[in-house]
N, C-alpha and C. Protein backbone atom coordinates (compact mmCIF):
# COMPACT_ATOMS: atom_id res chain seq x y z
N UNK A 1 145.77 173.89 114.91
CA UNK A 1 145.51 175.26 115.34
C UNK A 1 144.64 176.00 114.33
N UNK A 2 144.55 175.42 113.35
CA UNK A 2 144.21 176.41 111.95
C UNK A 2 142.49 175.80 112.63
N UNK A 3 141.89 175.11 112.54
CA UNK A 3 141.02 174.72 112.75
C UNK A 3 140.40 174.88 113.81
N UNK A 4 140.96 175.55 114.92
CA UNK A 4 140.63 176.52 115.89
C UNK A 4 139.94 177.53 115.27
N UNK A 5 141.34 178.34 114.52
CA UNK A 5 141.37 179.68 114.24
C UNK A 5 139.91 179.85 113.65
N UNK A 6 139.18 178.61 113.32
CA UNK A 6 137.97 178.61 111.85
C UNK A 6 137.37 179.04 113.00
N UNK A 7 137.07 178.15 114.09
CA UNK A 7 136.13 178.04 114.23
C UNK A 7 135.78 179.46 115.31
N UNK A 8 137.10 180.10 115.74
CA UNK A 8 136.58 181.25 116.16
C UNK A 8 136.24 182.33 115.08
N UNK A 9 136.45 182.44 113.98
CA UNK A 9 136.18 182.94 112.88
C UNK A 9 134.69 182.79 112.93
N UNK A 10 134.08 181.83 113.28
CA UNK A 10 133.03 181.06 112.71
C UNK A 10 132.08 181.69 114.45
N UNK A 11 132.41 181.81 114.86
CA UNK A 11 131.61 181.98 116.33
C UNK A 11 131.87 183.70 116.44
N UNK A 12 132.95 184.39 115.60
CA UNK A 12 132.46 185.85 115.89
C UNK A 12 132.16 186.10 114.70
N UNK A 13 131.76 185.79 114.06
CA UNK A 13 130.74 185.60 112.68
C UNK A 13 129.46 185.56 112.96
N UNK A 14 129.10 184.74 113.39
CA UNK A 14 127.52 184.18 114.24
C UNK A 14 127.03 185.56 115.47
N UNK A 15 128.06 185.97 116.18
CA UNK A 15 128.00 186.71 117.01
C UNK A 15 127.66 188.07 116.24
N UNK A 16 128.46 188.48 115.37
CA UNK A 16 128.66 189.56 114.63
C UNK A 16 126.82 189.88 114.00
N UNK A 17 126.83 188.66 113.41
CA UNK A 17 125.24 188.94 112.79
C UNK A 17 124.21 189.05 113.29
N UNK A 18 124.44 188.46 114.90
CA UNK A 18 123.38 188.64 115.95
C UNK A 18 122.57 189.88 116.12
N UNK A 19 124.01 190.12 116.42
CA UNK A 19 124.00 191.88 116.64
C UNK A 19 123.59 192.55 115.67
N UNK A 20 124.07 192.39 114.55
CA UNK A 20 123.15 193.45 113.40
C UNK A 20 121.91 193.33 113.67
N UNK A 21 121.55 192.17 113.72
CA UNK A 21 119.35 192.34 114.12
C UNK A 21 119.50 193.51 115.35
N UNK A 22 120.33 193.18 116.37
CA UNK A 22 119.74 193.54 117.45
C UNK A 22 120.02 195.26 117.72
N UNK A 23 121.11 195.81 116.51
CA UNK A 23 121.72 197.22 116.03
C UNK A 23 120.39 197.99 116.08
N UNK A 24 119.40 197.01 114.74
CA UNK A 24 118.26 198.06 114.76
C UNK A 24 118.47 198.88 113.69
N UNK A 25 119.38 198.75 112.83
CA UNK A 25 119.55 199.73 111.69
C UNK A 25 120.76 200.62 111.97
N UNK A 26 120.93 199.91 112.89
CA UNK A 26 122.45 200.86 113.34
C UNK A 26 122.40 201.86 114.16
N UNK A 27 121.28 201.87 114.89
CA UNK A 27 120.42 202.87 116.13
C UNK A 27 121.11 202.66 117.10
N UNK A 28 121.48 201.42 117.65
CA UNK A 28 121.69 201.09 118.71
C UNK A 28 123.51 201.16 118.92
N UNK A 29 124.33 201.44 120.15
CA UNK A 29 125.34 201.85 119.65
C UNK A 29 125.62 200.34 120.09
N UNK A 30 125.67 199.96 121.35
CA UNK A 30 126.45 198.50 121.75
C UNK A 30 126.69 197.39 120.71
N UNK A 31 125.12 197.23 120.31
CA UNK A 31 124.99 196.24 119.22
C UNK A 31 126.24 196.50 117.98
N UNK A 32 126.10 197.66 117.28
CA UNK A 32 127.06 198.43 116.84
C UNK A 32 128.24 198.00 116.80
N UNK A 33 128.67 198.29 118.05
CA UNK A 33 129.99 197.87 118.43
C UNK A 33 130.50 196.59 118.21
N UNK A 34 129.56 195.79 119.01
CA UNK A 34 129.80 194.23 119.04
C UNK A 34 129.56 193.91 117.42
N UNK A 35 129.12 194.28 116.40
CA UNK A 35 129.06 193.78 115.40
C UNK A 35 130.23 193.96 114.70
N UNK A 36 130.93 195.24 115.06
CA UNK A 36 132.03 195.69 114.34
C UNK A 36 133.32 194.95 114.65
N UNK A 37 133.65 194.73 116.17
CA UNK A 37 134.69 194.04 116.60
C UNK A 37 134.18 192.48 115.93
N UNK A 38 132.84 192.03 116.09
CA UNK A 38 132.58 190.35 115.60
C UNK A 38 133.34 189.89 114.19
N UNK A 39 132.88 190.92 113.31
CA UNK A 39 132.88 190.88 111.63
C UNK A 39 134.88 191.17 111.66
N UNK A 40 135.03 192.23 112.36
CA UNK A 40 136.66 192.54 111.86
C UNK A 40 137.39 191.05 112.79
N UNK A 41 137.12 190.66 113.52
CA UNK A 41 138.20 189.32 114.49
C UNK A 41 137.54 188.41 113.57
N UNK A 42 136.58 188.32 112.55
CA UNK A 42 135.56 187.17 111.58
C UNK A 42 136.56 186.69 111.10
N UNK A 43 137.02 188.15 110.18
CA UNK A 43 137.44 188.33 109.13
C UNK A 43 139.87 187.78 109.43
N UNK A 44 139.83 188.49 110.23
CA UNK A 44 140.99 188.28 111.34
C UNK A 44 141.53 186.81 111.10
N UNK A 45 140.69 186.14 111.91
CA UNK A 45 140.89 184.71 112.14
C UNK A 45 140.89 183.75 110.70
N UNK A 46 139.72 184.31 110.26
CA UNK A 46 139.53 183.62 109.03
C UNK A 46 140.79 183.65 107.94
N UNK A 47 141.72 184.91 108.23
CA UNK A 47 142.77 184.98 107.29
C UNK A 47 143.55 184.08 107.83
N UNK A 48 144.13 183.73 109.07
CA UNK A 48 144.75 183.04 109.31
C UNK A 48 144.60 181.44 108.82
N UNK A 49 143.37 181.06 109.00
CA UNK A 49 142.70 179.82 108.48
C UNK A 49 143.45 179.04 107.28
N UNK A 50 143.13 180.52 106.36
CA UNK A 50 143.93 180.50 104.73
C UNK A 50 145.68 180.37 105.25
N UNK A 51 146.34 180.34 105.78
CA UNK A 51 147.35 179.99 105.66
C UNK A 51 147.93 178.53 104.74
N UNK A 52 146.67 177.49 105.81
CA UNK A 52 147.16 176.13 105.69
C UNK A 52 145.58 175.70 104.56
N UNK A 53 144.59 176.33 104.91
CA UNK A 53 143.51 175.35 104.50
C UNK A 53 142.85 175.83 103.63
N UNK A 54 142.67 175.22 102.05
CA UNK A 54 142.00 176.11 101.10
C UNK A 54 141.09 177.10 101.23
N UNK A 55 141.00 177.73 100.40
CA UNK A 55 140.09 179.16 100.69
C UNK A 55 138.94 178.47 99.96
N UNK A 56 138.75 177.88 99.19
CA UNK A 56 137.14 177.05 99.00
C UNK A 56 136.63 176.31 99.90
N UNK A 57 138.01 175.90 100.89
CA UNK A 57 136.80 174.72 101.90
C UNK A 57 136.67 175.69 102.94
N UNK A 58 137.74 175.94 103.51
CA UNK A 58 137.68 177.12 104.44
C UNK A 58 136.04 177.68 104.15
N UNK A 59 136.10 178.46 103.72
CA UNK A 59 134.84 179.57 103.44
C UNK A 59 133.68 178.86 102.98
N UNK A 60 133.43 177.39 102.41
CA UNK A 60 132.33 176.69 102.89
C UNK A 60 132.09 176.22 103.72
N UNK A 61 133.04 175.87 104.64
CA UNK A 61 132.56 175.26 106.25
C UNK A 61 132.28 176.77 106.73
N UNK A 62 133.07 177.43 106.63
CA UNK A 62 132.52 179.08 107.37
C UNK A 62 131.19 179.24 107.27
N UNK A 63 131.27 179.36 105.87
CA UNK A 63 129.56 179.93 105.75
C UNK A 63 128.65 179.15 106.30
N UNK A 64 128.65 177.42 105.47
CA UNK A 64 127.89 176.81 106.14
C UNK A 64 127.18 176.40 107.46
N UNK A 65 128.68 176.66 108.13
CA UNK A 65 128.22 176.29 109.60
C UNK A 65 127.64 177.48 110.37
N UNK A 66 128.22 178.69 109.67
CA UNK A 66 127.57 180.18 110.10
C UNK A 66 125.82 180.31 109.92
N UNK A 67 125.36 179.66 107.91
CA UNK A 67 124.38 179.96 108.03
C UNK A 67 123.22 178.51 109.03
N UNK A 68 124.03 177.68 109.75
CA UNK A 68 123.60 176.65 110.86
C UNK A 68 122.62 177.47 111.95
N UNK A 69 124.47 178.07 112.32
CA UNK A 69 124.03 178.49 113.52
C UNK A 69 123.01 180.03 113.84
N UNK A 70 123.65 180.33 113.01
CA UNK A 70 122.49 181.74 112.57
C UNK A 70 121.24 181.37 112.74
N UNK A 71 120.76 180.48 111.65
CA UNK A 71 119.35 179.79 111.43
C UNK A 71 118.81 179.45 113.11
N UNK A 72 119.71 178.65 113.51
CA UNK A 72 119.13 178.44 114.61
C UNK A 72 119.46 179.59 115.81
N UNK A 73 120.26 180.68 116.21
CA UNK A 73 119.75 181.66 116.73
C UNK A 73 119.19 182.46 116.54
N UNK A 74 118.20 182.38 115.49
CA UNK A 74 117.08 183.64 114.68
C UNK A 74 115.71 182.63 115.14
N UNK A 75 115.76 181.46 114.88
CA UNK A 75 115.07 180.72 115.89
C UNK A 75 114.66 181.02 117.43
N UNK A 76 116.19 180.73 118.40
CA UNK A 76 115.95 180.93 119.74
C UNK A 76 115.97 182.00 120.27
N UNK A 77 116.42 183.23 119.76
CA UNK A 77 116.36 184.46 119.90
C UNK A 77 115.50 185.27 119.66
N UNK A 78 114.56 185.48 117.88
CA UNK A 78 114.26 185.96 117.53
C UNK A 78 112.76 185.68 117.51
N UNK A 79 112.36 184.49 116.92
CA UNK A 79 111.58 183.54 116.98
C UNK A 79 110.67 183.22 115.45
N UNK A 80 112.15 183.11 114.68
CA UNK A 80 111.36 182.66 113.64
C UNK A 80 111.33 181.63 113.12
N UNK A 81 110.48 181.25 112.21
CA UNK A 81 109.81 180.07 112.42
C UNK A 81 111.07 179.18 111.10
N UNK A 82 111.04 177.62 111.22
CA UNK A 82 112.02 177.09 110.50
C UNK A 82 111.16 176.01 110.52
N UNK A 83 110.42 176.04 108.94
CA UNK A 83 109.54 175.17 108.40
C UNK A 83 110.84 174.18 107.65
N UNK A 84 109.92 172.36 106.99
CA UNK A 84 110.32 171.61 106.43
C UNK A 84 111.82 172.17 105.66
N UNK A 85 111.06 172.89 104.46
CA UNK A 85 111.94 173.25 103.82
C UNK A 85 113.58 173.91 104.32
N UNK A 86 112.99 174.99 105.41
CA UNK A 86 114.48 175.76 106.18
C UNK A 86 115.30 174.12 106.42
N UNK A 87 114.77 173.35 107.60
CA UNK A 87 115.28 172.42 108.08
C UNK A 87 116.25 171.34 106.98
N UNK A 88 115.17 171.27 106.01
CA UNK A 88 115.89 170.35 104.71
C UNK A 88 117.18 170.90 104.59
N UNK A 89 117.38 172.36 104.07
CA UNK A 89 118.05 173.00 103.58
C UNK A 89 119.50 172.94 104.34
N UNK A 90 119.03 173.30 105.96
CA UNK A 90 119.97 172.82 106.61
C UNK A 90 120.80 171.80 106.44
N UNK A 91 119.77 170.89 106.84
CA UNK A 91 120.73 169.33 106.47
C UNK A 91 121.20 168.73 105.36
N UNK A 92 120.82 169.77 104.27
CA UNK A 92 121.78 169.64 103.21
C UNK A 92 123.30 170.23 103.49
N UNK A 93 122.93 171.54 104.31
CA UNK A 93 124.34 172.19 104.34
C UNK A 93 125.16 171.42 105.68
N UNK A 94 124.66 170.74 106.37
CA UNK A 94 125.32 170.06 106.92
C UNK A 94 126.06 168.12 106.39
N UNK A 95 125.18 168.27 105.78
CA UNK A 95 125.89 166.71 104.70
C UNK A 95 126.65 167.10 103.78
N UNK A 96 126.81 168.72 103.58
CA UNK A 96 128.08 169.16 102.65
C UNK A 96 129.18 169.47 103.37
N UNK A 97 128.94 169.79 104.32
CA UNK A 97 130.61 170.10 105.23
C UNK A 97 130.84 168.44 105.87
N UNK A 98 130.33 168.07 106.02
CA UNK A 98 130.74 166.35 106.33
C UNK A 98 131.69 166.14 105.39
N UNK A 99 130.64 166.16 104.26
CA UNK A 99 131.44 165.03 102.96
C UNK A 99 132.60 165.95 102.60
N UNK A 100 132.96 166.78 102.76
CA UNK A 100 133.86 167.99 102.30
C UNK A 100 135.12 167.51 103.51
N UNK A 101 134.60 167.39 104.44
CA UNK A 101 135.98 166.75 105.85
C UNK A 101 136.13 165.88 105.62
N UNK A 102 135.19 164.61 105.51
CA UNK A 102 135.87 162.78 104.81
C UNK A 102 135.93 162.53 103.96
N UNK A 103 135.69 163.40 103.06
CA UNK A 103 136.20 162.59 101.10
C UNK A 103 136.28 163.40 100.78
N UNK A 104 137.10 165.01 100.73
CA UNK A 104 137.29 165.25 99.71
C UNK A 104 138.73 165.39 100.14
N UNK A 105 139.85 165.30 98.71
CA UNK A 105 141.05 165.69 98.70
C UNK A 105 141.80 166.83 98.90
N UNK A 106 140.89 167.76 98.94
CA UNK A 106 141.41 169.06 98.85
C UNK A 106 141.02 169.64 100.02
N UNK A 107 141.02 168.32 101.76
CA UNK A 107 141.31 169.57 102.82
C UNK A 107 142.55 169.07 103.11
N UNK A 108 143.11 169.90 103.60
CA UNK A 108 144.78 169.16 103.87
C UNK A 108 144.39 169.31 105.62
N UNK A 109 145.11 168.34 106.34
CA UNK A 109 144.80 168.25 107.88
C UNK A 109 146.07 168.16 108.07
């Protein structure tokens, strides 16, 4: 269940930041809104997470997979561009939450 809880943590996280682009500086009220409920249920879920699962791995798969999916909806949304380097970068942060789920000792499942 805890690993649920991440990953909705992790999807109104993504959601949450959407919306800040799309706020406008905080002009916009909906966006607004949706950013505020995204970030506070982020934050919500994510505590629960910490019950069972370290707060170092926890909050590197968070981020990581946040700054994933971000990257790639600033991409399909927005339309910016994700040269060599972005992409590398990625798949670094994705060969760190791997190796962090199959070898390291310190996630407890």
């Amino acid at each position: 269940m805890n690993w649920m809880y991440l990953g909705i943590a992790i999807l109104s996280e993504v959601i949450a930041t959407s919306a800040l682009k799309a706020s406008e500086g905080f002009t916009k009220p909906l966006p607004v809104l949706i950013l505020a409920v995204g970030y506070a249920s982020s934050f919500y879920f994510l505590s629960l997470t910490l019950r069972t699962i370290p707060v170092g791995i926890a909050y590197a798969i968070w981020s990581g997979v946040g700054v994933i999916l971000i990257s790639l909806l600033a991409w399909w949304l927005y339309g910016q561009s994700l040269d060599k380097a972005a992409l590398t970068g990625i798949a670094l942060i994705v060969a760190g939450v791997v190796v962090l789920n199959l070898f390291s000792d310190s996630v407890h499942r």
